[in-house]
Protein backbone atom coordinates (compact mmCIF):
# COMPACT_ATOMS: atom_id res chain seq x y z
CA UNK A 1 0.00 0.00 0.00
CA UNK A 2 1.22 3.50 -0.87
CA UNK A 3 1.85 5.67 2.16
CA UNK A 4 -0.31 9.30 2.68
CA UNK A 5 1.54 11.90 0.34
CA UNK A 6 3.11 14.13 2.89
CA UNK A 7 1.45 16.59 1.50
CA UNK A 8 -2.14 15.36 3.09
CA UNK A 9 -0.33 14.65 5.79
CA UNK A 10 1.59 12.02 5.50
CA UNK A 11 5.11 11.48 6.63
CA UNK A 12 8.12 13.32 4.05
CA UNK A 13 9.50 10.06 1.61
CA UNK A 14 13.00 11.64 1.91
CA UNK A 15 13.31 11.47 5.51
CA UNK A 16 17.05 11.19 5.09
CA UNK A 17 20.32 13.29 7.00
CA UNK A 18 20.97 16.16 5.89
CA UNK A 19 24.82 14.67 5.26
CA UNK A 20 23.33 11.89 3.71
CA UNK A 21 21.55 14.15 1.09
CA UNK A 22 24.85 16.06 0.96
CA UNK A 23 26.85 13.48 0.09
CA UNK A 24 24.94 11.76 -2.90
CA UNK A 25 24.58 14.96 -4.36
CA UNK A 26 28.09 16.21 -3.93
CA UNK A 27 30.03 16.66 -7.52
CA UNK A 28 32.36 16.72 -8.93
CA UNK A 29 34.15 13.61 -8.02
CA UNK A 30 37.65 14.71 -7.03
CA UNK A 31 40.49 12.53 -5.26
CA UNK A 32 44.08 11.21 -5.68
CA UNK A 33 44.64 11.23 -9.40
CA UNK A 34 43.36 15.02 -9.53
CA UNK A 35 45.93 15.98 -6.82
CA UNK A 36 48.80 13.75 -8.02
CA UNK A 37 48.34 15.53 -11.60
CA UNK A 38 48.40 18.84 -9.69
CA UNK A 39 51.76 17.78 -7.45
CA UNK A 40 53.58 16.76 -11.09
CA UNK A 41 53.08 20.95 -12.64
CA UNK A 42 54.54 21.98 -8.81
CA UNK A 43 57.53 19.36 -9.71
CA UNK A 44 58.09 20.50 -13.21
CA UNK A 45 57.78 24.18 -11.88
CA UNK A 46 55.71 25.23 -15.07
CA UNK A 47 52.33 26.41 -14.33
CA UNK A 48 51.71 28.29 -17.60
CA UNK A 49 52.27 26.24 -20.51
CA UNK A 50 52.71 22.49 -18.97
CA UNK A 51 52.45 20.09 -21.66
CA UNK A 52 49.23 19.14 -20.02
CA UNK A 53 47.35 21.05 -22.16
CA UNK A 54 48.71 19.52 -25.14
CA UNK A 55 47.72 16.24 -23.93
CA UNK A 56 44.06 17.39 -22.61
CA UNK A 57 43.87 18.64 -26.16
CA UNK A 58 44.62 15.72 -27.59
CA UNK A 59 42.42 13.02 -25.70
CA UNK A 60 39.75 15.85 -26.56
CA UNK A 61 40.19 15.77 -30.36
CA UNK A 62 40.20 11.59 -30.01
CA UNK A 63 37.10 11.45 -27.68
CA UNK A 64 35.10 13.92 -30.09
CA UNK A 65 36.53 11.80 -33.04
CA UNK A 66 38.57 15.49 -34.41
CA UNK A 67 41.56 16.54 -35.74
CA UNK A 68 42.25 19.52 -34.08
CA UNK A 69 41.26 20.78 -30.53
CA UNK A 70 42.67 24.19 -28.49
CA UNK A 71 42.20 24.56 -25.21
CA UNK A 72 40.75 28.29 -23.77
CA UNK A 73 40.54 29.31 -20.05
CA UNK A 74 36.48 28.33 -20.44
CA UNK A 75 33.56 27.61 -21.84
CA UNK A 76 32.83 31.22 -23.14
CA UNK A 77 35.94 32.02 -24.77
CA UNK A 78 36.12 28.81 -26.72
CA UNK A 79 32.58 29.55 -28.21
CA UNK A 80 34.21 33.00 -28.88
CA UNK A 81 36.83 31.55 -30.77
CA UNK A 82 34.23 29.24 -32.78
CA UNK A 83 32.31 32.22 -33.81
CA UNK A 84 35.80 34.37 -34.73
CA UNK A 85 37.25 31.51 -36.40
CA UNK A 86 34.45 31.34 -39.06
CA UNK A 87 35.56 34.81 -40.70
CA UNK A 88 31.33 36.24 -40.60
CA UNK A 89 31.19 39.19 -41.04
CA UNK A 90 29.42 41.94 -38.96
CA UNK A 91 25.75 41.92 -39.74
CA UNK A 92 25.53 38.24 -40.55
CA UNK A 93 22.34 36.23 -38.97
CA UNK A 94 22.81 33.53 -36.85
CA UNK A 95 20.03 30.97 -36.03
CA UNK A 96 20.37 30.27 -32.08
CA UNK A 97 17.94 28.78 -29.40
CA UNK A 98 16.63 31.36 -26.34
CA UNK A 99 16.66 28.26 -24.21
CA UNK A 100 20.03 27.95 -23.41
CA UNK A 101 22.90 29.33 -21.40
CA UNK A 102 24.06 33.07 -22.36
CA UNK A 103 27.43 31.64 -23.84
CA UNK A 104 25.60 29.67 -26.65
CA UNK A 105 24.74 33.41 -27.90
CA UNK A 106 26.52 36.53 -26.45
CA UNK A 107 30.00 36.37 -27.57
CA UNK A 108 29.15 36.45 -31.12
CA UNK A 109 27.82 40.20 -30.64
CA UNK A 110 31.25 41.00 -29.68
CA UNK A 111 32.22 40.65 -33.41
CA UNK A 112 29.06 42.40 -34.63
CA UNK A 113 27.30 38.77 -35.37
CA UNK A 114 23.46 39.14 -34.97
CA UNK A 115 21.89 36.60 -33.10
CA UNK A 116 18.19 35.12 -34.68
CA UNK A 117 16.20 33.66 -31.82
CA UNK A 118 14.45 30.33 -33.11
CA UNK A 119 11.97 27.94 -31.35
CA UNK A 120 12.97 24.87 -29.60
CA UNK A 121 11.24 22.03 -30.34
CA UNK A 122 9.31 19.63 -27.65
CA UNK A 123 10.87 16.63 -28.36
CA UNK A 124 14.49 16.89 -28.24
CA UNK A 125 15.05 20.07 -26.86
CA UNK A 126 16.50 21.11 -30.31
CA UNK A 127 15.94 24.02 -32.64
CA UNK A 128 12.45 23.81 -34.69
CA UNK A 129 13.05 23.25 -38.04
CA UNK A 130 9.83 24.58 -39.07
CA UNK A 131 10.86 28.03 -37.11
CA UNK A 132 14.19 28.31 -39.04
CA UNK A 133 12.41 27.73 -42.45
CA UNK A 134 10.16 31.00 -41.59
CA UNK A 135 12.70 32.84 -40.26
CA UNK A 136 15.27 31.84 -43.25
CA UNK A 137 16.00 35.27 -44.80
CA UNK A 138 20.09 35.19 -47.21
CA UNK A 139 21.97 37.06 -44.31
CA UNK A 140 21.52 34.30 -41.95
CA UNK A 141 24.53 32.38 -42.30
CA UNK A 142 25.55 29.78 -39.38
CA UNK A 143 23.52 28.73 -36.78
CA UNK A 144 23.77 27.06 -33.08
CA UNK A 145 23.06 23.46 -32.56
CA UNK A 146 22.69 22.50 -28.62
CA UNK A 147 22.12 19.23 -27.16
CA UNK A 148 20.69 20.96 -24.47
CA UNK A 149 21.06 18.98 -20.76
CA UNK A 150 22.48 16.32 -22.62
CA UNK A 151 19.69 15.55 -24.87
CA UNK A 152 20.65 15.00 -28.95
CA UNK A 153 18.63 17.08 -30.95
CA UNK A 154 17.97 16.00 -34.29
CA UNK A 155 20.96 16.42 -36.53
CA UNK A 156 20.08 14.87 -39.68
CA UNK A 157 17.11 17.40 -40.01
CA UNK A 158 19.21 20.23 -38.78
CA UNK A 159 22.54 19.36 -40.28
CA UNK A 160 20.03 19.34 -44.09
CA UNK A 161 18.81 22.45 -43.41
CA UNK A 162 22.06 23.82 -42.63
CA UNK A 163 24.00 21.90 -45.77
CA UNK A 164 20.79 23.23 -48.05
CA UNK A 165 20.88 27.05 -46.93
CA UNK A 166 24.79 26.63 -46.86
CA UNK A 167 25.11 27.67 -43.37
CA UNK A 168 27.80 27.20 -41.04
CA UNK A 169 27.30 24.99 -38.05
CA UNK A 170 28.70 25.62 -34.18
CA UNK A 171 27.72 22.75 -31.94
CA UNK A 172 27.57 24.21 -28.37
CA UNK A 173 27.86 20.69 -26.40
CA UNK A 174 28.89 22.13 -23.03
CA UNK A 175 25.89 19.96 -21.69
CA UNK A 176 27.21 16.54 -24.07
CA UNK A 177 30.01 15.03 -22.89
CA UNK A 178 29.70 11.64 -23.86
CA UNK A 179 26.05 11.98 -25.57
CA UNK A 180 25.85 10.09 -29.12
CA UNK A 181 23.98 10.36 -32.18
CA UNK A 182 24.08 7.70 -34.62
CA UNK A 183 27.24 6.54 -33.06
CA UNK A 184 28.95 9.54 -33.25
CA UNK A 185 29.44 11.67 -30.36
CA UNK A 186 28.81 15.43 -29.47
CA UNK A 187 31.18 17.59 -30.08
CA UNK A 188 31.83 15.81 -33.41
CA UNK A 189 29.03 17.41 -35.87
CA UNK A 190 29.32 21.21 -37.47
CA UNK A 191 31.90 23.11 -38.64
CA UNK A 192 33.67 23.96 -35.19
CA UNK A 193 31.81 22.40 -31.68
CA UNK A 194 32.77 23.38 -28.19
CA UNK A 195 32.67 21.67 -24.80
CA UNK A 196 32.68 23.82 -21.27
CA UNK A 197 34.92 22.57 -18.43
CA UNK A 198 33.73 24.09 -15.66
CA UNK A 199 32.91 22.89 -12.60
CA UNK A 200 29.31 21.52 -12.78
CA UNK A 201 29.82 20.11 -16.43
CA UNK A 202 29.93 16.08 -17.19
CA UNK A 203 33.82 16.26 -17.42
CA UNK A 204 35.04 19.37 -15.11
CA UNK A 205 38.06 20.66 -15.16
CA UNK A 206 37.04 24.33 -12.26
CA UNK A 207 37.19 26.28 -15.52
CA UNK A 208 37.74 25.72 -18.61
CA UNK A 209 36.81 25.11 -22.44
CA UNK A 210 37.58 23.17 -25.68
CA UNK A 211 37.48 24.36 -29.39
CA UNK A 212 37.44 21.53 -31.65
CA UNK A 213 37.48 21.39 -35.76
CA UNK A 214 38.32 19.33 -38.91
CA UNK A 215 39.09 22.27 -40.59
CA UNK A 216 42.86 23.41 -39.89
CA UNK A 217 42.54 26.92 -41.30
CA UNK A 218 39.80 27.06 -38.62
CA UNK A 219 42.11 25.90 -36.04
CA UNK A 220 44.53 28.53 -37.07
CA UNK A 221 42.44 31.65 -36.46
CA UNK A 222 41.44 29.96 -32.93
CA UNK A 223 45.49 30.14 -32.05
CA UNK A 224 45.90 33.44 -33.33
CA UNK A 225 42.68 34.51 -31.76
CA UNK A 226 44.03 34.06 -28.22
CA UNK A 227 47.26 31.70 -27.64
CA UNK A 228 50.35 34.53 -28.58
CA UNK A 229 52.64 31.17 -27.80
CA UNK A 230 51.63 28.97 -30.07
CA UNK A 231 51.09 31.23 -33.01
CA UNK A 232 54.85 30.61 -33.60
CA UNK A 233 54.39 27.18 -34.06
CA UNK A 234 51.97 27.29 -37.06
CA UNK A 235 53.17 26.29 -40.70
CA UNK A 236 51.48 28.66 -42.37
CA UNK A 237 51.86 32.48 -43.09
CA UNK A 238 49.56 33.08 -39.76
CA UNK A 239 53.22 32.88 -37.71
CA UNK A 240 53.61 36.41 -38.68
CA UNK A 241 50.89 37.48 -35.78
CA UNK A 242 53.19 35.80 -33.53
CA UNK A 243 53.91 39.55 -31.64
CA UNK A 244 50.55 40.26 -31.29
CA UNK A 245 48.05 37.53 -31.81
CA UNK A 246 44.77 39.29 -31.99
CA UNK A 247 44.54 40.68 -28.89
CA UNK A 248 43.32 38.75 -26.01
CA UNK A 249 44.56 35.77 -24.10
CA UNK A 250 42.03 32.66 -23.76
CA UNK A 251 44.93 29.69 -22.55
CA UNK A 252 43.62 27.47 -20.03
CA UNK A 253 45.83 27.24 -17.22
CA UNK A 254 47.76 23.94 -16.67
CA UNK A 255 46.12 23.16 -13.43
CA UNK A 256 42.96 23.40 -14.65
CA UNK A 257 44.20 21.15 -17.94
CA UNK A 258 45.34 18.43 -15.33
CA UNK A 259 42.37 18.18 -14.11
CA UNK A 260 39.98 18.26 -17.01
CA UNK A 261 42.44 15.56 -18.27
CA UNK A 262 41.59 13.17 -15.06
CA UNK A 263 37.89 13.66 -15.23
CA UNK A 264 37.36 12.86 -18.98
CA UNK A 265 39.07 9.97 -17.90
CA UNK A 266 36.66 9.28 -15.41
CA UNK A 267 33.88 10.57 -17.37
CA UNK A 268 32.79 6.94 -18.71
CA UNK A 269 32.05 5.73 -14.90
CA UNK A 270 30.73 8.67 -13.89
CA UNK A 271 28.29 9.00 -16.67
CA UNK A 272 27.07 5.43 -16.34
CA UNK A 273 26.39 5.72 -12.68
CA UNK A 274 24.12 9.00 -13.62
CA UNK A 275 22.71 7.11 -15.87
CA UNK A 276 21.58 3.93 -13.54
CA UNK A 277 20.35 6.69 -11.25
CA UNK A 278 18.18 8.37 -13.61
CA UNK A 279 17.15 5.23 -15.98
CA UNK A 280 15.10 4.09 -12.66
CA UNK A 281 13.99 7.27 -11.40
CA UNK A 282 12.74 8.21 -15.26
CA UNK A 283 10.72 4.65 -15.56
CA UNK A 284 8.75 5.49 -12.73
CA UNK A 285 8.23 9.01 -13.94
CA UNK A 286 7.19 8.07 -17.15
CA UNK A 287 4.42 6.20 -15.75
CA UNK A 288 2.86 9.17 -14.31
CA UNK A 289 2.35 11.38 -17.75
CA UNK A 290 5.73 12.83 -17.65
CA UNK A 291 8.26 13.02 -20.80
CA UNK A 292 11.72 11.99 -19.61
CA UNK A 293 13.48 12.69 -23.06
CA UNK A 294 14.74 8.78 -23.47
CA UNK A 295 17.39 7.52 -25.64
CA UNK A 296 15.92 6.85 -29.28
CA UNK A 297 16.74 4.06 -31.91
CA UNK A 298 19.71 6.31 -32.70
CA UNK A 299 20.97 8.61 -29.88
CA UNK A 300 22.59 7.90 -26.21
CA UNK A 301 21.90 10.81 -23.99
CA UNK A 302 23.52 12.28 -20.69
CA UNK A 303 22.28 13.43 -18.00
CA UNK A 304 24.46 16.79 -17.10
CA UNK A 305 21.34 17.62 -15.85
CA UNK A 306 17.59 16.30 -15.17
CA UNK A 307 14.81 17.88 -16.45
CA UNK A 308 11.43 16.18 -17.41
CA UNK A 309 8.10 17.60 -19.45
CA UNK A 310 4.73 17.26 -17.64
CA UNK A 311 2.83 16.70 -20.48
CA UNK A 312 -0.61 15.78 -18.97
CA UNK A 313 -2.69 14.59 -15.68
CA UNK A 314 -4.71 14.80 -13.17
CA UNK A 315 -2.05 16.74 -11.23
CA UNK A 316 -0.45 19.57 -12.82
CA UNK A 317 3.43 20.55 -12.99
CA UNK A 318 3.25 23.07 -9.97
CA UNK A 319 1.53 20.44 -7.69
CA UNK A 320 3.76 18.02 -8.93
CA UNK A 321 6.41 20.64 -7.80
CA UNK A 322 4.98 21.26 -4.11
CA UNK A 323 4.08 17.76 -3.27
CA UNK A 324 7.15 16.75 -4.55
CA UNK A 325 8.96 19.13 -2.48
CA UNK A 326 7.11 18.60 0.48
CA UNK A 327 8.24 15.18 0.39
CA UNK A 328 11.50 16.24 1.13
CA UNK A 329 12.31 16.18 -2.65
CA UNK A 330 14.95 18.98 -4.59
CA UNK A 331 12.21 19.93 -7.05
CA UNK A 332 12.98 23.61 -9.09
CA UNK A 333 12.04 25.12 -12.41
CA UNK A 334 15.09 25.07 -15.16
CA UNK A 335 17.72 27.06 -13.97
CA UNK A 336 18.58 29.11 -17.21
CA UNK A 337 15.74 31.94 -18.45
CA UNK A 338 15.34 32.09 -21.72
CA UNK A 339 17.45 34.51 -23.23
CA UNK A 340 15.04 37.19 -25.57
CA UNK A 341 13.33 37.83 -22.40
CA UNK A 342 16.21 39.18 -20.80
CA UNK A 343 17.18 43.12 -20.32
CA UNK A 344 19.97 42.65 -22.42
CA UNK A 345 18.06 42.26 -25.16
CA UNK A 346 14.79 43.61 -24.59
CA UNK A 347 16.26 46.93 -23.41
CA UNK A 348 18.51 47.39 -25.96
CA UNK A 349 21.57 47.25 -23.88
CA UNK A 350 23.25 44.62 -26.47
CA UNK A 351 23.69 47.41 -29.09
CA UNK A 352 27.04 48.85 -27.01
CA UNK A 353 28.65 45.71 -28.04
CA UNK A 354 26.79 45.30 -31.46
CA UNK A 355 27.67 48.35 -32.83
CA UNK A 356 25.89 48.19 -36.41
CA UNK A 357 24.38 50.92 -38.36
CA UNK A 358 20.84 51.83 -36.86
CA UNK A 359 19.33 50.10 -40.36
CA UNK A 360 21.19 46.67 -39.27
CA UNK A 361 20.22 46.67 -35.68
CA UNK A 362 18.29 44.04 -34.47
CA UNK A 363 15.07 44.65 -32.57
CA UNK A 364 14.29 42.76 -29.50
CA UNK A 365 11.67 44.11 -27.51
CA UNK A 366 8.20 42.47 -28.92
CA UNK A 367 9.94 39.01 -30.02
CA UNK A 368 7.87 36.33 -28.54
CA UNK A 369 8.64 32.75 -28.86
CA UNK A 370 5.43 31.08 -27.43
CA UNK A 371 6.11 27.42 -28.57
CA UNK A 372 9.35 27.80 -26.49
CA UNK A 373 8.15 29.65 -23.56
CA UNK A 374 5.22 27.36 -22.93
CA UNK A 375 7.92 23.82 -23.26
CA UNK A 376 10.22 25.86 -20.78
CA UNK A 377 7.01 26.48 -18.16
CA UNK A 378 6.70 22.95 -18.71
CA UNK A 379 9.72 21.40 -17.56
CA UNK A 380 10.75 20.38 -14.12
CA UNK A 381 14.66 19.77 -12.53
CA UNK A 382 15.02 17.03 -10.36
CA UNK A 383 18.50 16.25 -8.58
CA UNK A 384 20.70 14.26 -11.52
CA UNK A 385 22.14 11.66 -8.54
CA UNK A 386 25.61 11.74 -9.44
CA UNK A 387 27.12 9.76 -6.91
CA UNK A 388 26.37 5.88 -5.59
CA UNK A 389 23.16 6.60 -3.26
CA UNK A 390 20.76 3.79 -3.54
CA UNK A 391 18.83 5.24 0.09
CA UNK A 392 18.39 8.25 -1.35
CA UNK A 393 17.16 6.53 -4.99
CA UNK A 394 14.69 4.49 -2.98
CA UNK A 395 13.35 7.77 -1.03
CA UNK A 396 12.94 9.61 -4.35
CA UNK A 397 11.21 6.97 -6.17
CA UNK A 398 8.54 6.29 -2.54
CA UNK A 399 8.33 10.57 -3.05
CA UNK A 400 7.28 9.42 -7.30
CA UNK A 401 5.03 6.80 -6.51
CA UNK A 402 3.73 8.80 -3.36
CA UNK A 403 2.62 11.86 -5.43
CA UNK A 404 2.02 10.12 -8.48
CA UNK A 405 -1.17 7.69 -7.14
CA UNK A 406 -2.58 10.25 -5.17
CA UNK A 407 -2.31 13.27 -7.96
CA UNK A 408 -6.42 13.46 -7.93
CA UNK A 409 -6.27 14.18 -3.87
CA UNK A 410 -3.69 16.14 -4.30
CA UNK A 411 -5.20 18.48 -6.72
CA UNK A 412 -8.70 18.60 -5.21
CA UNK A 413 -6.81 19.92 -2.09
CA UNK A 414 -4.69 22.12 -3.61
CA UNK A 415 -8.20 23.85 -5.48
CA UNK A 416 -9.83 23.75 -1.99
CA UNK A 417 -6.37 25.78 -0.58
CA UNK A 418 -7.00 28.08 -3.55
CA UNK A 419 -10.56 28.14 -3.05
CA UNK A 420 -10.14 29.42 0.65
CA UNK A 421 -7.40 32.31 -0.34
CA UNK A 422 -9.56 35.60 0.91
């Protein structure tokens, strides 16, 4: 028999420590290895251009099946160096989602690239291809692909699209490491694709990023971009920025290197024990009306984070949200707002950085994207159990089943609560 949701009364499901909770939750996982790669740049007294980062770049370009990978100090300056390296020039379009994080979008501005906010789609998280045909217009010439929390979107349909309107591709997989699509994995579709380091990612490193290409003259402009030492190193007449570079400095620092290196190493492991976690915790979601975004015939997702769809039910997504919570449960909306609703945009503030002719300038302020805004109000974040923590499994799964056979009680006394409000 299922217990009294806690809600109606009932005792909490997660009745656990609070160092208990603490610990299965904790992340990343950091131990020996990490500090014994740390002691060895201490030893070799070089802790600004260890060969580390050579080697971090290297297991990079073989995990995302490239030839050519540069390291940057994080996330945001690697995606800067994917949108430099590209040669657009200012004014060009870019197709990009709202529902990601501002990195996925903002640095582009910087070199007077005009971002095109585009639906995302319900069922893989990924950009609506219906939304980019009606928004095609000839200056649009790249566009964003995001697995977003680890999900694959679809990248036969948007890989056509892009091959048929002869757009370049970035593939933002900060959220991906390890995701596959047709056997290949993230980070290896596009043009250029980047992967964030930092410290809540799949593969952590504190901070730090990845640029990663085929293309070698793309490769090129991301060392001359930011890495002054290396630019001496190239074959090519790009040596002669060697003084200069182009102005800023984007090098990840060794430590950080040495430890991005021993967490991709440990990224298989720690993946599949996510993955255990969340298969269980999904099954019994999915049984209650909720979409869990599951692997398909042809893609193997992560979970860098967990977020489901309440689709339909007796119980809707904010009493799902309290009852879940009052069972002791971590229960929030998605942590990142979508990005066209934000002051930078809608207040114009973005047009310091853009700094196009008045004709050029994009306009912000009245740009609704309903399909997206209603999916993002639809989605829920549960805890994405990276650590071995069967108890606390159990207790979220008694909170599932708990909320989820009682979700007509539940609402009828959440409506009578409402009805009461003065």
């Amino acid at each position: 028999m299922i217990e009294k949701p806690a809600l109606l009364g009932g005792s909490p499901a997660v009745n656990l420590s609070d160092e208990t909770i603490s610990d299965a939750f904790a992340w990343p996982h950091l131990g020996r290895e990490e500090l014994d790669a740390i002691s060895r740049l201490f030893a070799d007294r070089n802790i600004s251009t260890h060969p580390v980062i050579g080697e971090l770049e290297d297991a990079y370009a073989k995990f995302s099946d490239r030839q050519h990978a540069v390291a940057h100090c994080n996330g945001t300056s690697a995606l800067m160096a994917a949108f430099w390296s590209l040669g657009l020039e200012p004014g060009d379009r870019i197709f990009v989602p709202s529902a990601t994080f501002w990195a996925s979008v903002l640095p582009m501005m910087w070199m007077g690239l005009v971002p095109v906010f585009c639906e995302s789609e319900s069922g893989r998280l990924g950009l609506d291809i219906d939304d980019l045909r009606a928004k095609w217009d000839p200056r649009v010439k790249a566009m964003v692909i995001v697995p977003l929390w680890g999900v694959p979107p679809d990248y036969d349909e948007l890989l056509a699209f892009a091959r048929e309107k002869n757009l370049r591709v970035i593939e933002d997989a900060s959220h991906a490491h390890g995701a596959t699509y047709r056997g290949k994995p993230c980070g290896s579709f596009g043009d250029v694709s980047v992967f964030s380091l930092q410290g809540d990612k799949l593969a952590p490193a504190g901070e730090g990023g990845m640029f990663l290409t085929n293309d070698h003259e793309l490769y090129e402009r991301a060392i001359c971009l930011g890495d002054i030492t290396r630019i001496f190193r190239l074959d090519s007449t790009a040596r002669r920025f060697a003084a200069t570079s182009f102005g800023i400095k984007t090098r990840i620092a060794p430590v950080s290197a040495a430890i991005g290196l021993c967490q991709l190493r440990k990224l298989p492991d720690a993946n599949a024990l996510r993955r255990a976690n969340l298969i269980r915790l999904s099954e019994a979601l999915a049984g209650y009306g909720f979409d869990v975004y599951p692997d398909l015939l042809h893609t193997s997702r992560v979970f860098f984070e967990f977020l489901i769809r309440w689709k339909e039910g007796p119980l809707d997504l904010a009493g799902w949200r309290e009852a879940l919570i009052a069972e002791g449960c971590q229960a929030a909306q998605p942590r990142y707002p979508l990005l066209h609703e934000q002051p930078f945009f809608t207040e114009g503030a973005f047009e310091k950085i853009l700094r196009l002719p008045p004709e050029e300038m994009p306009v912000y302020r009245d740009l609704r994207l309903p399909r997206t805004a209603e999916l993002n109000g639809s989605l829920l974040k549960l805890p994405s159990f990276p650590n071995d923590c069967p108890d606390v499994v159990a207790a979220y799964l008694r909170a599932i089943h708990k909320v989820g056979t009682h979700q007509e009680e539940i609402a009828a006394f959440l409506g009578e609560r409402i009805g009461k409000v003065p």
